[in-house]
N, C-alpha and C. Protein backbone atom coordinates (compact mmCIF):
# COMPACT_ATOMS: atom_id res chain seq x y z
N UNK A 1 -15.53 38.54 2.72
CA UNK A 1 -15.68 37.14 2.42
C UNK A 1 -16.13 36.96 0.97
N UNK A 2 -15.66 37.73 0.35
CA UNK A 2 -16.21 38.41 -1.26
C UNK A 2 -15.48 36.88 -1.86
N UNK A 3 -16.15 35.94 -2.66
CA UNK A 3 -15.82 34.73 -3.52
C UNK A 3 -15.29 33.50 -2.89
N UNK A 4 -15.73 34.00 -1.71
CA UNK A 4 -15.22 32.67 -0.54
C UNK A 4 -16.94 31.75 -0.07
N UNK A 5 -16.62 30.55 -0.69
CA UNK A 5 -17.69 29.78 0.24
C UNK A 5 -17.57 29.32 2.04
N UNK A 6 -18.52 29.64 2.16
CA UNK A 6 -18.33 29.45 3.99
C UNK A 6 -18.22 27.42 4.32
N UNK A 7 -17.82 27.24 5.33
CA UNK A 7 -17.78 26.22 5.61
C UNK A 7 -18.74 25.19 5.24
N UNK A 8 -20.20 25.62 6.02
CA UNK A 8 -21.02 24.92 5.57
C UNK A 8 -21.77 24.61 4.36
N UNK A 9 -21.64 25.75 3.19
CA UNK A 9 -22.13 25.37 2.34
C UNK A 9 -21.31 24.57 1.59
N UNK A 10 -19.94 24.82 1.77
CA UNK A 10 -18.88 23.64 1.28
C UNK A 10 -19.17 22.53 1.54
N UNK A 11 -19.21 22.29 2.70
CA UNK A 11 -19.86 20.93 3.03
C UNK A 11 -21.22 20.52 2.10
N UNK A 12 -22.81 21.23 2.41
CA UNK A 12 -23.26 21.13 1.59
C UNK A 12 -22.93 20.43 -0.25
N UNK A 13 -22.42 21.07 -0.55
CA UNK A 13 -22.14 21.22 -2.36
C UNK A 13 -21.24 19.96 -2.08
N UNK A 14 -20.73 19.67 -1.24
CA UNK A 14 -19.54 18.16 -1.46
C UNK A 14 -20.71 16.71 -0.85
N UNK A 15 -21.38 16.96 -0.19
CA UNK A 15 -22.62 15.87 -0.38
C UNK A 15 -23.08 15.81 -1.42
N UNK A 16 -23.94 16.78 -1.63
CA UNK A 16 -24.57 17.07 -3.04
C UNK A 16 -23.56 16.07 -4.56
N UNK A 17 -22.41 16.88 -4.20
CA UNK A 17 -21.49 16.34 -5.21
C UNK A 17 -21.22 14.71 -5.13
N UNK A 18 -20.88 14.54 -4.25
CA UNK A 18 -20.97 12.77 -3.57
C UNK A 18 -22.23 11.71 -3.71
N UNK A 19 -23.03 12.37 -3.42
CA UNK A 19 -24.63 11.54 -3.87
C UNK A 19 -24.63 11.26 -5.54
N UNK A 20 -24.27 12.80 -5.88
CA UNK A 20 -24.20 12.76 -7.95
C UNK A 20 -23.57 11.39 -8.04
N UNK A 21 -22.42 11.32 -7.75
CA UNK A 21 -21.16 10.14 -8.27
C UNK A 21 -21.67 9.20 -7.74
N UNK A 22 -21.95 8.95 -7.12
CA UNK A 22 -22.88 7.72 -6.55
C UNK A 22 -24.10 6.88 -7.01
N UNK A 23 -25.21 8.16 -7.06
CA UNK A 23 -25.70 7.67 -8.74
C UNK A 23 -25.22 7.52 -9.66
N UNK A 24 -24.46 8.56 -10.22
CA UNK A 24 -23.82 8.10 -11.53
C UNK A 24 -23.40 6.56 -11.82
N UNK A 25 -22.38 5.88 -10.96
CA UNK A 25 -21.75 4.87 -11.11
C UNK A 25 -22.65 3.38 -10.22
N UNK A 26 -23.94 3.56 -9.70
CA UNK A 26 -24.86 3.38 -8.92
C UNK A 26 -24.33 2.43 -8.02
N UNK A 27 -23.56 3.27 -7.00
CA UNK A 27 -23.31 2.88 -5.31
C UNK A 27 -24.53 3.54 -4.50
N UNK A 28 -24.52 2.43 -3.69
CA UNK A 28 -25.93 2.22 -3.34
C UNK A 28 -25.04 2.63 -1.57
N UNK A 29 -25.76 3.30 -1.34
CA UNK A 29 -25.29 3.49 1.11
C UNK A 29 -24.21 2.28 1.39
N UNK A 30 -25.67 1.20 1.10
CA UNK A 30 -25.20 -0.48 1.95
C UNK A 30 -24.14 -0.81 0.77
N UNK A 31 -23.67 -0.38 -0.17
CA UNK A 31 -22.57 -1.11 -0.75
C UNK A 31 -21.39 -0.12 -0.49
N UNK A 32 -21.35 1.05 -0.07
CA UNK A 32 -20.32 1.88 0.22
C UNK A 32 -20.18 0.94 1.87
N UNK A 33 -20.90 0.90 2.74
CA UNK A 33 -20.68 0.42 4.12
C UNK A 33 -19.87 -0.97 3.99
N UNK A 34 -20.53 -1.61 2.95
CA UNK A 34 -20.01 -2.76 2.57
C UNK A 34 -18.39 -2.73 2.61
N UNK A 35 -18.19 -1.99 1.62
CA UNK A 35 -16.63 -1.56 1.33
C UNK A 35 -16.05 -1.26 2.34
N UNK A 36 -16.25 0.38 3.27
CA UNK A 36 -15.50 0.49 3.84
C UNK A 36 -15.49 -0.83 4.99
N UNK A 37 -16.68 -1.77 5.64
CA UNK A 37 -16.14 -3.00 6.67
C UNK A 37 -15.04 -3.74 5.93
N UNK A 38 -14.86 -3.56 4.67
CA UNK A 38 -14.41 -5.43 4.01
C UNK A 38 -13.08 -4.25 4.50
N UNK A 39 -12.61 -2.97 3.50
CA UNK A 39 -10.71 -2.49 4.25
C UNK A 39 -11.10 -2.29 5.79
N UNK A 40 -11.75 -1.97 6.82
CA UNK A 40 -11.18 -2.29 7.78
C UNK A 40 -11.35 -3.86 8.84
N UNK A 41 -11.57 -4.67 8.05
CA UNK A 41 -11.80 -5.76 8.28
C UNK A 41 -9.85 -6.96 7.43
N UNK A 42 -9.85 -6.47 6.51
CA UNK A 42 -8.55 -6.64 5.97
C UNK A 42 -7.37 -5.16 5.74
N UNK A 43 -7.15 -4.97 6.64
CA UNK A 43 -5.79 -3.87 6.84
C UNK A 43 -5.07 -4.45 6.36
N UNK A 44 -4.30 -3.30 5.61
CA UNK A 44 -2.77 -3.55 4.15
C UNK A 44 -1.68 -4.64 5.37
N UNK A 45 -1.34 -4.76 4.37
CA UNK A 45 -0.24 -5.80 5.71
C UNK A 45 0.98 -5.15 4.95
N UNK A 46 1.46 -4.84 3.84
CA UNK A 46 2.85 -4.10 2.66
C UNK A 46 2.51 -3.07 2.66
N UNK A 47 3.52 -2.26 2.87
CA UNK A 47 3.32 -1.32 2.12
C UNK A 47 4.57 -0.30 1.73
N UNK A 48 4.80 0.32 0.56
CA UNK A 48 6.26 1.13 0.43
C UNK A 48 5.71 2.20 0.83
N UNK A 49 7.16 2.94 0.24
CA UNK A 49 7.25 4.60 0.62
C UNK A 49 6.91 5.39 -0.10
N UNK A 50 5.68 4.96 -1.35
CA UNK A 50 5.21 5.49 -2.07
C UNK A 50 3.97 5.75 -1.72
N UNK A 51 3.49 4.94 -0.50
CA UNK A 51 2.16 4.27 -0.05
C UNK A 51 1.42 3.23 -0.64
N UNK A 52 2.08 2.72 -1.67
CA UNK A 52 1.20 1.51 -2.03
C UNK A 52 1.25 0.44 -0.99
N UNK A 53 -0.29 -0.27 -0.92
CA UNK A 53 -0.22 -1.02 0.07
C UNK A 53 -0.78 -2.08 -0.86
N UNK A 54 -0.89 -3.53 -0.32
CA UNK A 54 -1.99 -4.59 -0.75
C UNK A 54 -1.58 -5.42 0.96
N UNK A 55 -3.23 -5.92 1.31
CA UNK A 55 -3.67 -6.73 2.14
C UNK A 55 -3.14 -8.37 2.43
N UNK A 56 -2.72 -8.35 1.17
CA UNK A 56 -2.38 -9.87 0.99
C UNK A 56 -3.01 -11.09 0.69
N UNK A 57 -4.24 -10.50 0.08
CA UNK A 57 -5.59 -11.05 -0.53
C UNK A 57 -5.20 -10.66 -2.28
N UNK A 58 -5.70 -11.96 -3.16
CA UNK A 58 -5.32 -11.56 -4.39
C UNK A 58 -3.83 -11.42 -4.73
N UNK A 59 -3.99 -11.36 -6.14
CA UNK A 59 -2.43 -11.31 -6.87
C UNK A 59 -1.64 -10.16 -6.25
N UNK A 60 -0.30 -10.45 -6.31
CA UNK A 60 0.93 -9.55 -5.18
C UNK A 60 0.55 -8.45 -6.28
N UNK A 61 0.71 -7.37 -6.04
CA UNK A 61 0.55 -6.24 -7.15
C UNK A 61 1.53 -5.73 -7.57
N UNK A 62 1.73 -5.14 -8.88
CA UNK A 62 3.01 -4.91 -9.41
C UNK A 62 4.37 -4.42 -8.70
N UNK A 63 4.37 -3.38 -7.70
CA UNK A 63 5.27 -2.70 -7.19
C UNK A 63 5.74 -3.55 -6.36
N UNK A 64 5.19 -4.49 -5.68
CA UNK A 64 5.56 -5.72 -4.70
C UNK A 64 6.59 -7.01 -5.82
N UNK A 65 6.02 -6.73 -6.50
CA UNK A 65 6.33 -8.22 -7.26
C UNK A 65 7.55 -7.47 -7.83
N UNK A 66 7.86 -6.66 -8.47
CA UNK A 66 9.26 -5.70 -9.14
C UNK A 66 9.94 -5.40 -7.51
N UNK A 67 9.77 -5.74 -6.50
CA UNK A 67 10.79 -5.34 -5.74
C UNK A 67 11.07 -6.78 -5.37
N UNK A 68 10.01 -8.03 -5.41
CA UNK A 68 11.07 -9.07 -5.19
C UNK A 68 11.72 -9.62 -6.24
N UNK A 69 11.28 -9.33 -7.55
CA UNK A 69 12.16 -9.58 -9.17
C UNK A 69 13.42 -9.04 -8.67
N UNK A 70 13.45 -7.85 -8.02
CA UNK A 70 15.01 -7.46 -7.54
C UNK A 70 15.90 -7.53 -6.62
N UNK A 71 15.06 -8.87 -6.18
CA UNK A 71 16.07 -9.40 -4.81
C UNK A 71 15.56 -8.86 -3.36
N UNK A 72 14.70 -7.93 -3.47
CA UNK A 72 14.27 -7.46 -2.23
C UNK A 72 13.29 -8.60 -1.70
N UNK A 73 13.15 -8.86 -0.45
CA UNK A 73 12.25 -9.86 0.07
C UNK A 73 11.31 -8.75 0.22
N UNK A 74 10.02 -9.55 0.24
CA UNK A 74 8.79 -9.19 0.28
C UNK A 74 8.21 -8.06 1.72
N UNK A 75 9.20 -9.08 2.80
CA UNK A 75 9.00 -9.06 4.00
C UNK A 75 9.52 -7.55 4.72
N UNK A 76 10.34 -6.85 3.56
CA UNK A 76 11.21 -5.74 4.34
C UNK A 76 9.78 -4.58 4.12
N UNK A 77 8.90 -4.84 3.26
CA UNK A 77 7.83 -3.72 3.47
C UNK A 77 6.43 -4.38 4.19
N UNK A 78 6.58 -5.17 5.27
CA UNK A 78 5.65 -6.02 5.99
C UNK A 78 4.94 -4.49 6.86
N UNK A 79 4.69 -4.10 6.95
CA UNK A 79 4.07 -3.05 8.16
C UNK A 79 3.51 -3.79 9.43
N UNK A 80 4.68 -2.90 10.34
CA UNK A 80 4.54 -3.68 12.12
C UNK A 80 5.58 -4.21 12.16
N UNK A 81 6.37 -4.81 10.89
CA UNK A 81 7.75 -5.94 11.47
C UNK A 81 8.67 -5.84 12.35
N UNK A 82 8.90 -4.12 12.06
CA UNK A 82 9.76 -3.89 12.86
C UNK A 82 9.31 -2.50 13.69
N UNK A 83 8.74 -2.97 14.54
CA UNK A 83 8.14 -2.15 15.59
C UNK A 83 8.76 -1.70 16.64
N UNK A 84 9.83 -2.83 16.56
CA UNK A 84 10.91 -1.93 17.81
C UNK A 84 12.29 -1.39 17.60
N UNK A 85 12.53 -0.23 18.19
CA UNK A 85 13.25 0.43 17.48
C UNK A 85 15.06 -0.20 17.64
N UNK A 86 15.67 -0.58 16.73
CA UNK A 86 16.93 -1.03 17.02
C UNK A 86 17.78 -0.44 17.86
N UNK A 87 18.26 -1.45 18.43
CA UNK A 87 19.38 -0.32 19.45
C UNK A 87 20.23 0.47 19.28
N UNK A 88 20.77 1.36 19.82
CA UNK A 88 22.23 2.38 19.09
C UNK A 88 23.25 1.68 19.50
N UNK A 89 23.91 1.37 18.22
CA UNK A 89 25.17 0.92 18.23
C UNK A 89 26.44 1.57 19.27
N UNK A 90 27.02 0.80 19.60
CA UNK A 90 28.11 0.87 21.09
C UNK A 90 29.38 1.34 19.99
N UNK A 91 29.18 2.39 20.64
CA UNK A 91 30.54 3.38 20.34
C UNK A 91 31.94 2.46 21.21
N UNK A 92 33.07 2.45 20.59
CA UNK A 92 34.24 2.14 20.90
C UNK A 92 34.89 3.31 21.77
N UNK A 93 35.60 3.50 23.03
CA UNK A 93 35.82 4.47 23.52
C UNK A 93 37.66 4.59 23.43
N UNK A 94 38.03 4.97 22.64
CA UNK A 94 39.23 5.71 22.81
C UNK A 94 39.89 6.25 23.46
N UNK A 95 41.32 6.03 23.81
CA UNK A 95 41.98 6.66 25.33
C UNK A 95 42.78 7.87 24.30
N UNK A 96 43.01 7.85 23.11
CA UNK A 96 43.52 9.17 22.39
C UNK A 96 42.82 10.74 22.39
N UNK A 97 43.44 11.61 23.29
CA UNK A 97 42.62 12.83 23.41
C UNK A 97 43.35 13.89 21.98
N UNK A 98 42.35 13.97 21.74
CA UNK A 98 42.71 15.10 20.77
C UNK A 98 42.02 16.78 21.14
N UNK A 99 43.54 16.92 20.65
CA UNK A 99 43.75 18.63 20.88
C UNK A 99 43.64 19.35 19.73
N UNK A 100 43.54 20.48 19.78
CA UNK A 100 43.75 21.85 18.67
C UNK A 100 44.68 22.28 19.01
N UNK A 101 45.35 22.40 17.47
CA UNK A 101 46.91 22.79 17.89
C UNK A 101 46.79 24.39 17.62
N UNK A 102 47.29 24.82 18.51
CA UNK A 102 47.68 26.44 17.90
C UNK A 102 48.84 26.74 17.01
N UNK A 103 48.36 26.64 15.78
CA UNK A 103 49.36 27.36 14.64
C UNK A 103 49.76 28.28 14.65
N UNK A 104 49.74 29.70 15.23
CA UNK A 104 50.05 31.15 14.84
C UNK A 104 50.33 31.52 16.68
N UNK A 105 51.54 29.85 16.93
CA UNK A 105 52.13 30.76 17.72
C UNK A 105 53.32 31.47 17.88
């Protein structure tokens, strides 16, 4: 286990490290709790295939707004819209049987 940290002290050193930045930029417990209630209190409602999301609170954000500048409606990256899965299209059934022809007879 020669230059390998074990689980827990990883853990350890990434608190440690997390508290630092926290002071540093001074987030306080109750303003991190704060944060995470307000996103799960407003879940992304958009989002692409890049993962950008926005809630729908505040200005549309760039990647939203350049896809309806291009004609795309807003609505085709709604997340949930389309929750059910479309049906499979109805094959046409053909009375023409096709064979393999033997060439090399």
């Amino acid at each position: 286990m020669k230059g390998k940290i074990a689980d827990g002290e990883a853990r350890e050193r990434l608190i440690i490290w997390i508290r630092r930045r926290m002071d540093e930029f001074g987030i306080t417990p109750d303003a991190l709790a704060a944060s995470i209630q307000h996103d799960l209190d407003n879940q992304p409602k958009y989002r692409d295939a890049k993962g950008n999301d926005w809630n729908g609170l505040g200005d549309m954000p760039d990647w939203l707004r350049a896809a309806r500048n291009a004609g795309v409606d807003p609505d085709f990256f709604r997340i949930g819209q389309n929750s059910e899965p479309e049906p499979e299209p109805k094959l046409k059934r053909s009375s023409t049987q096709y064979v393999q022809a033997d060439l090399f007879d």
